[in-house]
Each structure stands twice: as C-alpha cells, then as structure tokens.
C-alpha atoms as a PDB file:
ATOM      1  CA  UNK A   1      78.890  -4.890 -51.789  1.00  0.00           C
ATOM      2  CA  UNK A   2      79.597  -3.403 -55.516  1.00  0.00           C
ATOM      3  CA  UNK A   3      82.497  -5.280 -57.463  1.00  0.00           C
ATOM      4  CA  UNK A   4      83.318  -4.570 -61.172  1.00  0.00           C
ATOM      5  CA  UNK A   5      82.823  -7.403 -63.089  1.00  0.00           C
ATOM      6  CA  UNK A   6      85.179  -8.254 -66.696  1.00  0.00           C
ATOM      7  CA  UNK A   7      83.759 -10.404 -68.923  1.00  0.00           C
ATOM      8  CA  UNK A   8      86.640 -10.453 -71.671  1.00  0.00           C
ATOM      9  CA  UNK A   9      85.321 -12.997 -75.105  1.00  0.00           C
ATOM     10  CA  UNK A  10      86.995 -13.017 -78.636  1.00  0.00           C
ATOM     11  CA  UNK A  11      84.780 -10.834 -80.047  1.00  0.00           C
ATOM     12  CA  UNK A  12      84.386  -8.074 -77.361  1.00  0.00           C
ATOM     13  CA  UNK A  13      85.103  -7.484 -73.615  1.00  0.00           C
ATOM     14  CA  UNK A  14      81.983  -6.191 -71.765  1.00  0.00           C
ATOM     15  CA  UNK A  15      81.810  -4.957 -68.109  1.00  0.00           C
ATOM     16  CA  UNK A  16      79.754  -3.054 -65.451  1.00  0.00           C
ATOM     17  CA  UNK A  17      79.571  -2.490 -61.557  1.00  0.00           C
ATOM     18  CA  UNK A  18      77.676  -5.754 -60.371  1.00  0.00           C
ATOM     19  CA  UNK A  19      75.919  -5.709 -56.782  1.00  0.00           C
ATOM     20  CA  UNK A  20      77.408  -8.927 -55.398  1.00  0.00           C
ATOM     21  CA  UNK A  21      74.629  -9.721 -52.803  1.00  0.00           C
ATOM     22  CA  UNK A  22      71.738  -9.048 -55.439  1.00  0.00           C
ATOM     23  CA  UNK A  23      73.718 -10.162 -58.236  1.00  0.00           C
ATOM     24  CA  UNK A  24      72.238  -7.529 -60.649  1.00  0.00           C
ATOM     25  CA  UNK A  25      73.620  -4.545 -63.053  1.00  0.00           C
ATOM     26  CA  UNK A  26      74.353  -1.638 -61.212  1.00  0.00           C
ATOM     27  CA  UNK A  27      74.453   0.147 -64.874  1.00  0.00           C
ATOM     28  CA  UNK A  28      74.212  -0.358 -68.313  1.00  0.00           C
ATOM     29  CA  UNK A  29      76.683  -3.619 -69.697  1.00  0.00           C
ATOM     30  CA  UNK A  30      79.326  -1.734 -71.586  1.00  0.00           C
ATOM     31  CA  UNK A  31      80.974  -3.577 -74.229  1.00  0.00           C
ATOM     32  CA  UNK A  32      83.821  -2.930 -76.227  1.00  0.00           C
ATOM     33  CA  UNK A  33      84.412  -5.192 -79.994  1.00  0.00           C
ATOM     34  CA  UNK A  34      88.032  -6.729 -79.862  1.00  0.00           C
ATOM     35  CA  UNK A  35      90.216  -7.306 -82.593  1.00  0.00           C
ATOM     36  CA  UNK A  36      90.468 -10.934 -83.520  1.00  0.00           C
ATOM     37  CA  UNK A  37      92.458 -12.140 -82.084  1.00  0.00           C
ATOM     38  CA  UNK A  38      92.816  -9.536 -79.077  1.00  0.00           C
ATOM     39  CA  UNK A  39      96.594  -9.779 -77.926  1.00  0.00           C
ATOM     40  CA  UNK A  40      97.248  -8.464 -74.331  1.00  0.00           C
ATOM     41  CA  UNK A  41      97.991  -4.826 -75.184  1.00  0.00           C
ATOM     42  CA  UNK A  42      94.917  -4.603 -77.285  1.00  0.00           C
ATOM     43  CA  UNK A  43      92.591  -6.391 -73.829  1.00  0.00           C
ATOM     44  CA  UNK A  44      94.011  -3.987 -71.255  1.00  0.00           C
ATOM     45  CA  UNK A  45      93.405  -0.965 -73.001  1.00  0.00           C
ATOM     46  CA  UNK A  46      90.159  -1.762 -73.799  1.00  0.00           C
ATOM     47  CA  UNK A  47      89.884  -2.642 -69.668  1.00  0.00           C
ATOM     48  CA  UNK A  48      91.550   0.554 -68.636  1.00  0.00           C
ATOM     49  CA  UNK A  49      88.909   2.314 -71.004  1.00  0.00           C
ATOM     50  CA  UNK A  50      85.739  -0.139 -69.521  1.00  0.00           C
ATOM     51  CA  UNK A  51      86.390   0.479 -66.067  1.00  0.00           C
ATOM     52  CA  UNK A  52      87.516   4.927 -66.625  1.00  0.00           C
ATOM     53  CA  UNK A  53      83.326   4.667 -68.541  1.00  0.00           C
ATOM     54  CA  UNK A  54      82.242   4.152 -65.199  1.00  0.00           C
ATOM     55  CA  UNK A  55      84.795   5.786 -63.152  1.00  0.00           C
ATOM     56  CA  UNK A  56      85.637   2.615 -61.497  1.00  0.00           C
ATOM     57  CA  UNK A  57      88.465   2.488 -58.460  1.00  0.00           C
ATOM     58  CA  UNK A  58      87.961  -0.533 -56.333  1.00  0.00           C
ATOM     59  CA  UNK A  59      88.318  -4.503 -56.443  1.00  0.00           C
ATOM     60  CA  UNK A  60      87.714  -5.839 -60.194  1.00  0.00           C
ATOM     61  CA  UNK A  61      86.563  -9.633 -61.157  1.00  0.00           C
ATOM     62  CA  UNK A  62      87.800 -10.352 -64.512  1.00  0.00           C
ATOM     63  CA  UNK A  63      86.181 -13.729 -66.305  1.00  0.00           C
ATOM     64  CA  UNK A  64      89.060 -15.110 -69.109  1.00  0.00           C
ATOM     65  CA  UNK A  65      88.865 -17.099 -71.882  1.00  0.00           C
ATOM     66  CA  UNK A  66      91.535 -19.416 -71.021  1.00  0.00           C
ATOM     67  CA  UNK A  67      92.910 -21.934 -68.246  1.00  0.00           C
ATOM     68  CA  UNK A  68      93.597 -20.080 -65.692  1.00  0.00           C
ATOM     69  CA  UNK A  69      95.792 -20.860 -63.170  1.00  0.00           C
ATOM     70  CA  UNK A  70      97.301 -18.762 -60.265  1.00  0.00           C
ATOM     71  CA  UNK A  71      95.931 -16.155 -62.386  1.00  0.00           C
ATOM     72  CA  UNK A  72      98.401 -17.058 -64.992  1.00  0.00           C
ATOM     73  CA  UNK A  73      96.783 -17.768 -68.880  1.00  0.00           C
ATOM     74  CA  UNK A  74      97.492 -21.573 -69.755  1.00  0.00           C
ATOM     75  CA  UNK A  75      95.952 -21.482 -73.286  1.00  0.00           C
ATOM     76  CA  UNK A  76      94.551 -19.390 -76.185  1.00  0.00           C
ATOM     77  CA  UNK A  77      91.585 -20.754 -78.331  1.00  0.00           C
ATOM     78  CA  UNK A  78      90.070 -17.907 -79.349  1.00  0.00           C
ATOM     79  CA  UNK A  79      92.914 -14.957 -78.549  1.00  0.00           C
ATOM     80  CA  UNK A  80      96.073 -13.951 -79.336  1.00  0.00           C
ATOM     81  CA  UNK A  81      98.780 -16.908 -78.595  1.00  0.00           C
ATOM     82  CA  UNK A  82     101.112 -14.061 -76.696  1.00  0.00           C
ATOM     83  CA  UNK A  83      98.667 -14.951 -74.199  1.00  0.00           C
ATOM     84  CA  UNK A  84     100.103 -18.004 -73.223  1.00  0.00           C
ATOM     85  CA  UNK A  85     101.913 -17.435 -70.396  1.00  0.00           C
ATOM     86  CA  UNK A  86     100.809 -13.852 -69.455  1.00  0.00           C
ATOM     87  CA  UNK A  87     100.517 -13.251 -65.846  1.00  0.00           C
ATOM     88  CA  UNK A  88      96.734 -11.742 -66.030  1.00  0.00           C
ATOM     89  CA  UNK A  89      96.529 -10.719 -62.954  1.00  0.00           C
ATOM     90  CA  UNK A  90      99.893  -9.004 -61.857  1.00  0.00           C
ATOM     91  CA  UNK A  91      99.430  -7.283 -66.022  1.00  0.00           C
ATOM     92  CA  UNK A  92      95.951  -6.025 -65.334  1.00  0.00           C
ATOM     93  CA  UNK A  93      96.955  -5.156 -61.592  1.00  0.00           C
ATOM     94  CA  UNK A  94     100.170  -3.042 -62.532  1.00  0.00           C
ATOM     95  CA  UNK A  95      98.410  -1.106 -65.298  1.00  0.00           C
ATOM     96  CA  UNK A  96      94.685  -0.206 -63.274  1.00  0.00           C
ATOM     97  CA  UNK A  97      96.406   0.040 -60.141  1.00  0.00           C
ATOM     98  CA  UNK A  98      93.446  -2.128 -58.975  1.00  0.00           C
ATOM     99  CA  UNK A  99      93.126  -4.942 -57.288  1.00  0.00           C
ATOM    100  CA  UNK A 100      92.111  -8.224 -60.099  1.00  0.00           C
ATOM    101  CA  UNK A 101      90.602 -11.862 -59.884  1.00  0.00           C
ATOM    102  CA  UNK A 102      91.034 -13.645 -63.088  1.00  0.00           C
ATOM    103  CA  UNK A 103      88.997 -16.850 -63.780  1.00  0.00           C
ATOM    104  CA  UNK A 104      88.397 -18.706 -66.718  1.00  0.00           C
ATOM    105  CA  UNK A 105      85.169 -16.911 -68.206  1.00  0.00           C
ATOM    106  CA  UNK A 106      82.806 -20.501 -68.533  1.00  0.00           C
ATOM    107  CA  UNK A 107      83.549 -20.764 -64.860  1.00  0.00           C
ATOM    108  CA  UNK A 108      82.588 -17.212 -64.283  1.00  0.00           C
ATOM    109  CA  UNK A 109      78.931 -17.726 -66.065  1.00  0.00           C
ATOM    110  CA  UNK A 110      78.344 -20.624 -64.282  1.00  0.00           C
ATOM    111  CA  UNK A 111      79.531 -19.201 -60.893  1.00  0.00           C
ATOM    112  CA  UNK A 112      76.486 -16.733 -61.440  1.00  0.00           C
ATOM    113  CA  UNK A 113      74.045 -19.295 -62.590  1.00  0.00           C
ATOM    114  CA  UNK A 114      74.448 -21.301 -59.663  1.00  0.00           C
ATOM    115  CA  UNK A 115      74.016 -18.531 -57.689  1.00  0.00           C
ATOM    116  CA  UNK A 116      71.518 -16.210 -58.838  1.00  0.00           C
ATOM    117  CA  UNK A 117      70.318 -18.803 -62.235  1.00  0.00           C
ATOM    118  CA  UNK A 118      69.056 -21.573 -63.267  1.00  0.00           C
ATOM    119  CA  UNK A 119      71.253 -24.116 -61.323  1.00  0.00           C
ATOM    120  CA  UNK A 120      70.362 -22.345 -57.763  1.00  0.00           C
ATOM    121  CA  UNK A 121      67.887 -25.299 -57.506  1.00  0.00           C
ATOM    122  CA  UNK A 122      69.543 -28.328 -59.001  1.00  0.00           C
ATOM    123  CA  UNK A 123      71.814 -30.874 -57.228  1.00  0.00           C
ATOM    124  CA  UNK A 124      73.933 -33.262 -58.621  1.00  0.00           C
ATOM    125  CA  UNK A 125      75.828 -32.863 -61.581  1.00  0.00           C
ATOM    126  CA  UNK A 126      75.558 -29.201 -63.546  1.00  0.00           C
ATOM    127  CA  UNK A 127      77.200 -28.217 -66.836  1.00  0.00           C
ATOM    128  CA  UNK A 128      76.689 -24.971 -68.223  1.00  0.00           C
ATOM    129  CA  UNK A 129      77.989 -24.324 -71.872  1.00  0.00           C
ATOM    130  CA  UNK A 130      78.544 -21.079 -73.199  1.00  0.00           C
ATOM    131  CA  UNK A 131      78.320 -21.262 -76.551  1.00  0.00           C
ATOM    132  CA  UNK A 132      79.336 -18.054 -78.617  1.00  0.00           C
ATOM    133  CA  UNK A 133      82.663 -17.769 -80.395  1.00  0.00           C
ATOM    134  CA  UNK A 134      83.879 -20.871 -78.836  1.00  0.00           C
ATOM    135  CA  UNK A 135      82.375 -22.921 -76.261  1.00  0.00           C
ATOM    136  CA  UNK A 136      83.498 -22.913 -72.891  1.00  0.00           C
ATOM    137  CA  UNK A 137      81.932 -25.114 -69.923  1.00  0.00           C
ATOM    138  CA  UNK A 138      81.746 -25.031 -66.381  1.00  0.00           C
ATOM    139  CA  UNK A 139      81.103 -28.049 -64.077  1.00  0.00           C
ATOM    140  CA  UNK A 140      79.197 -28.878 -60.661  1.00  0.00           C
ATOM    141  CA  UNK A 141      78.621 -31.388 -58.445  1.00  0.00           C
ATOM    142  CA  UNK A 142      76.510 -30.611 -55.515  1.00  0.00           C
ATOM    143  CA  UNK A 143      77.181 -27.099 -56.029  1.00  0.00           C
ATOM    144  CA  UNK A 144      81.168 -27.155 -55.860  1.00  0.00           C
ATOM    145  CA  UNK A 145      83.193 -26.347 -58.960  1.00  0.00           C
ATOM    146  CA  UNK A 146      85.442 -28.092 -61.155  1.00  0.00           C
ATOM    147  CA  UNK A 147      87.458 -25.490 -62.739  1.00  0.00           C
ATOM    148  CA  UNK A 148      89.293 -24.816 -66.166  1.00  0.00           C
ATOM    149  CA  UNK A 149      87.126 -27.937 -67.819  1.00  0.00           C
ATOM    150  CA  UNK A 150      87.145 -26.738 -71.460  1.00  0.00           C
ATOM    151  CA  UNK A 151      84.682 -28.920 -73.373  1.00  0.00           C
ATOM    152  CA  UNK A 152      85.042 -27.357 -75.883  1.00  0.00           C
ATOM    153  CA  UNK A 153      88.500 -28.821 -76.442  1.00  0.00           C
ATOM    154  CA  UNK A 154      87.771 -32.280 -76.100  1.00  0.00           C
ATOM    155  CA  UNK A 155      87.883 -34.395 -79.285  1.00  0.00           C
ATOM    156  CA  UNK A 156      84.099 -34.814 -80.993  1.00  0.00           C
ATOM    157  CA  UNK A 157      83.784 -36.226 -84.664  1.00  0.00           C
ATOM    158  CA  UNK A 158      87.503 -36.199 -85.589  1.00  0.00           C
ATOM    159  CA  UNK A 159      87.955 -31.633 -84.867  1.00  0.00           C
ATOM    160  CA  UNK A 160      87.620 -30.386 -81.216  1.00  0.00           C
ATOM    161  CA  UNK A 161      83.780 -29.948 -80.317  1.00  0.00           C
ATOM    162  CA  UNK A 162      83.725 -26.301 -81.199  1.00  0.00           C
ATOM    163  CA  UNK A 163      84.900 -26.381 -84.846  1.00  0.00           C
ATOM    164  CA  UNK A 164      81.641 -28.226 -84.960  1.00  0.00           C
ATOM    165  CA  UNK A 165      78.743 -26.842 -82.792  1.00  0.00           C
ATOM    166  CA  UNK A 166      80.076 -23.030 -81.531  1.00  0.00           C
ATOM    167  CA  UNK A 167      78.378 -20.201 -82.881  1.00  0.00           C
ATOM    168  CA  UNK A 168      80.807 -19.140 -84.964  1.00  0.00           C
ATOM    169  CA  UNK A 169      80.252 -22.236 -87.127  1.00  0.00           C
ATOM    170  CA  UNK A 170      76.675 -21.806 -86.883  1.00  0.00           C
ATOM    171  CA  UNK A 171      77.079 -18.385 -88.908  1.00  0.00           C
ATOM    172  CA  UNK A 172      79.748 -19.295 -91.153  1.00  0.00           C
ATOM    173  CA  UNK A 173      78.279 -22.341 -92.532  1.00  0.00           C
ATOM    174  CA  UNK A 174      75.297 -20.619 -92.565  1.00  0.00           C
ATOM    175  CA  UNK A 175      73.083 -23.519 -90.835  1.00  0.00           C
ATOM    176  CA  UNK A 176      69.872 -23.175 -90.017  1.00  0.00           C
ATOM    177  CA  UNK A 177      68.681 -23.624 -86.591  1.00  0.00           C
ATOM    178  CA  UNK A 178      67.285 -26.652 -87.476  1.00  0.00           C
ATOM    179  CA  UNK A 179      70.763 -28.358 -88.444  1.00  0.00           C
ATOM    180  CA  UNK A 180      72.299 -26.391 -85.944  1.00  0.00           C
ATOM    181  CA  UNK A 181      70.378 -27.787 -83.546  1.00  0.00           C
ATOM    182  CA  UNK A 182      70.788 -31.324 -84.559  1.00  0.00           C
ATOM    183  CA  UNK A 183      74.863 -30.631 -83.967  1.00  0.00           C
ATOM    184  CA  UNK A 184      73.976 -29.256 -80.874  1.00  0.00           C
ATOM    185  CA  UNK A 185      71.907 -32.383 -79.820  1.00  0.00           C
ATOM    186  CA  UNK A 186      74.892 -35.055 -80.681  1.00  0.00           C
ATOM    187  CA  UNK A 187      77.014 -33.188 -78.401  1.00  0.00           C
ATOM    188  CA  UNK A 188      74.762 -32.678 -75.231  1.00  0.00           C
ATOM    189  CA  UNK A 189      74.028 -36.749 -75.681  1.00  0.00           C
ATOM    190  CA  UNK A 190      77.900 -37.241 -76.079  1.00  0.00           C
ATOM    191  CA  UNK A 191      78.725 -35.415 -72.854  1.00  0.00           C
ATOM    192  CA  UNK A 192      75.867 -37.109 -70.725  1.00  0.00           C
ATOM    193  CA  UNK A 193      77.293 -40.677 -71.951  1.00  0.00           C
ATOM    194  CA  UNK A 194      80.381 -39.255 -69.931  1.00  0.00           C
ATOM    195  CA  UNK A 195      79.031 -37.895 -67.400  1.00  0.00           C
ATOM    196  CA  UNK A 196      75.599 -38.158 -66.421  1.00  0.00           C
ATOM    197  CA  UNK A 197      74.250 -34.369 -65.397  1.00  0.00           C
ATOM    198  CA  UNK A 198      70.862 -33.289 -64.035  1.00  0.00           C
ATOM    199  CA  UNK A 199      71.139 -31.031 -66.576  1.00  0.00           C
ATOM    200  CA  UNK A 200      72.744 -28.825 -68.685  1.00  0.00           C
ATOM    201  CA  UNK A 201      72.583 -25.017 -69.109  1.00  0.00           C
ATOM    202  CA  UNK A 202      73.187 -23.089 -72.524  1.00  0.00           C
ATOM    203  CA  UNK A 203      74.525 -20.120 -71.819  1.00  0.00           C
ATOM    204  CA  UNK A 204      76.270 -17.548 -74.288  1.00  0.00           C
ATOM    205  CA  UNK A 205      75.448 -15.520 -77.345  1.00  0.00           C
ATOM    206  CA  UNK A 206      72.683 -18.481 -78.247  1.00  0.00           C
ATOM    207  CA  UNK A 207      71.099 -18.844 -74.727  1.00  0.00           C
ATOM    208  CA  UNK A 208      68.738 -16.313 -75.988  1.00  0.00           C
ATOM    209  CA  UNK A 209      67.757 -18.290 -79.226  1.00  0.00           C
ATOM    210  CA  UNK A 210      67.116 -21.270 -77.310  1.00  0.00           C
ATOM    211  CA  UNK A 211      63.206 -21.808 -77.810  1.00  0.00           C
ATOM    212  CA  UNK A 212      64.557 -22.126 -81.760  1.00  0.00           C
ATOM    213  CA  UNK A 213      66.359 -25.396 -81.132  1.00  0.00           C
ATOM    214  CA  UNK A 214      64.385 -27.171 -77.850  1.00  0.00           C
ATOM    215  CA  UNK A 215      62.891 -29.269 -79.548  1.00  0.00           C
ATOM    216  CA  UNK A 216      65.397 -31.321 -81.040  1.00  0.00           C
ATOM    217  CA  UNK A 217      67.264 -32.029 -77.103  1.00  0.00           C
ATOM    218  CA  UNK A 218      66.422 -35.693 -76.744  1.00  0.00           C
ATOM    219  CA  UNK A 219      68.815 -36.191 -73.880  1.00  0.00           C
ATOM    220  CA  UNK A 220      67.899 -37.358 -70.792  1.00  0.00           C
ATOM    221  CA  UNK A 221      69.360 -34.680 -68.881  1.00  0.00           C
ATOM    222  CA  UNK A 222      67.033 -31.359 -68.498  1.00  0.00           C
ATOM    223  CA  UNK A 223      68.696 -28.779 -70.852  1.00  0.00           C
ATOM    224  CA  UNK A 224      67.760 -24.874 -70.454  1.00  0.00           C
ATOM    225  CA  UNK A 225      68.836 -21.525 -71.208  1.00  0.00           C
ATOM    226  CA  UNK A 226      70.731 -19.923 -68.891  1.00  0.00           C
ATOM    227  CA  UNK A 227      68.802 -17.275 -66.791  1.00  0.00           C
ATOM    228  CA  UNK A 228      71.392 -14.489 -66.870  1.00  0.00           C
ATOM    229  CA  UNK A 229      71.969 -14.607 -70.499  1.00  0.00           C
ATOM    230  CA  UNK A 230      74.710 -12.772 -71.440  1.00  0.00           C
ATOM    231  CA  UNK A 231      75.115 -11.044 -68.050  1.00  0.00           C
ATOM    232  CA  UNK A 232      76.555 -14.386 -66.461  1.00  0.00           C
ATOM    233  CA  UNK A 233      80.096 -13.457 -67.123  1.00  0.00           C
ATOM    234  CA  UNK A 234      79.880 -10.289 -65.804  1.00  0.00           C
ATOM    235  CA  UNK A 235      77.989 -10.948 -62.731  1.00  0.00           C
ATOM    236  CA  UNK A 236      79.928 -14.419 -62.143  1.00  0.00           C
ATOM    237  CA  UNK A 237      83.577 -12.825 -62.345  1.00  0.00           C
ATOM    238  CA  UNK A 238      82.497 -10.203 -59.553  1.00  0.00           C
ATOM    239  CA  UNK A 239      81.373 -13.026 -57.516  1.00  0.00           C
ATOM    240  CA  UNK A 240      84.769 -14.951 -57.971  1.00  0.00           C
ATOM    241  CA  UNK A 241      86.138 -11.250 -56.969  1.00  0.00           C
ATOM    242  CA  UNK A 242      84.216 -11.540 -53.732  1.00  0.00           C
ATOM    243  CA  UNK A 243      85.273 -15.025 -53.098  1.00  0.00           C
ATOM    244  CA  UNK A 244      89.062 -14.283 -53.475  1.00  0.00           C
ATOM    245  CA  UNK A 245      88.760 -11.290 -50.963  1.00  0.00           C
END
C-alpha cells in the first residue's frame, strides 16, 4: 500500500510516497526550507506544492511539530504561535481535498523506527530523540506508544532541555562535538534516572553524526543512531496514516 508521508520541521517540510508494507522511499525525499517561524499559510502551501511534485491524490500522513490532539495543534516551539489552536487536519483536508493524519512528528520517527529501525528488536522501555532544531521524543514500552511526550520541554539546568543540547545550539554556540557531546551525555543520564530505558535512539539532523560523539555516552542504557535517519518522519507519518484508516 503507497501513503504520502509529511514530515513538516522548523526549518523545512520534506515529503515523498512511502510503501507502507516495505517502509521505503518510493522517490526521491523532497524538501522544501520554511520560513522561521512557518505560520499555517506559509506550511500548506508549501504541502499543496510537496504533494502537486509528485502528483499525489490519495490518503496523506502528516508528522507535526506540536501536541497533537484530535488532530488539533496544542503548542508551538519551533513555529509560528497562530498555530496554537489550528485544526491541522480539517485545514490541510479542506485545502488538498485529501484525506490527512496529523501526529506529532517525534512520534512519527519513532513509529518508523520501531517498525522498520532500530527499536524493531528491543523490548522494554524505548526513547527516540530527534534532535535537530528542537528536540522532540517519542516513548515505548513493550512496543506501545506514549504520545505527545515532548522532552524537550521538560526543565534541565534552569532553560527547557533544548535551549541546551538541540542542534540549533550546537551551531550557534559554535561547540565542538566534543562539548556538544558532553551536553548531550548529561541529558541521556538525566532521562534514564527518570525512567530507566533499554535504550535510547538519536534520531534527527545529528543521527548521522553520531560516531562523532559515542564515545562520551556513559549511560547505562544502549544509545544508537536511528536507522532511518532523516527518513523516519516521513516513513513514520505514512504509517500513522495507515493506522488511522
């Protein structure tokens, strides 16, 4: 079964046709920069214009970058506050025509990765981070989600975690990966004090720069890259598309 698959961050919405059973790329990722931050006009014309690149008419799965609830936007981190409020689903849905799932993007990745990545063999406890412009985080325990968690919210060293340890920081501070890494390492120990994972998965735009910081992880917890880089949102958002079918 082919589902498209929305993968909206604060820097750039991406999106292809995703093969549900196989969980590949049926097609190049196509990804579109955002203005920051991208208010809801700005997102679904970008959309309309992702899905028209591949001539797309059929169920969509979109991954958000918010709480999501009834596919209703609860918060706005990283995008436009007009979000707040905004019926995703019925917006994106009256505009396309289409029929949309909308799920908080974290939850997306980590949908995939348990799925087709690097938490199809791990039971127990699972947290995937995605750490890029922000961080977002999706939770498992024996395979069943916890949605809308949003560690990246939670209160670390007097800021939220992610004015600390996202990516964005990481460039604008100008760390190395060295000291970046160190940050990196007091939060992974801080969350497994809570709440005691196998293991965590790094996913986002530094999943792929992972063998750069490895070696300063001294949890106890495994920690890895995630497998589907930065498909997972993508692939993840289709499945949540298939799921709500």
């Amino acid at each position: 079964m082919e589902i498209f698959g929305i993968d909206v961050g604060g820097s750039g919405i991406k999106g292809s046709i995703v093969d549900v059973a196989s969980g590949k790329l049926l097609g190049e990722r196509f990804r579109i920069a955002t203005p920051e931050p991208v208010n809801p006009d700005q997102a679904t014309d970008i959309i309309q214009e992702i899905l028209a690149k591949f001539d797309w008419n059929g169920p969509v799965g979109c991954g958000f970058p918010s709480i999501i609830k009834n596919g209703v936007a609860r918060t706005a981190a990283n995008i436009h506050p007009d979000w707040i409020g905004t019926d995703v689903k019925s917006l994106l849905e009256a505009r396309t025509n289409m029929p949309f799932t909308i799920v908080n993007d974290a939850d997306a990745a980590g949908l995939a990765e348990m799925k087709f990545g690097e938490g199809l063999n791990h039971k127990g406890i699972v947290i995937l981070l995605t750490v890029g412009t922000g961080i977002g985080s999706a939770v498992f325990n024996e395979g069943k989600l916890l949605p809308n968690t949003e560690f990246g919210h939670i209160e670390f060293r007097g800021d939220i975690a992610e004015h600390y340890v996202s990516d964005r920081v990481r460039k604008a501070d100008d760390l190395s990966w060295k000291k970046w890494g160190n940050r990196l390492n007091k939060y992974l120990r801080y969350l497994e004090r809570i709440f005691s994972p196998e293991v965590f998965i790094i996913g986002g735009g530094t999943s792929k720069y992972f063998g750069e910081i490895k070696e300063l992880i001294t949890t106890q917890a495994e920690v890895v890259p995630a497998k589907l880089l930065n498909q997972a949102g993508i692939i993840g958002a289709a499945l949540a598309a298939q799921e709500g079918q």
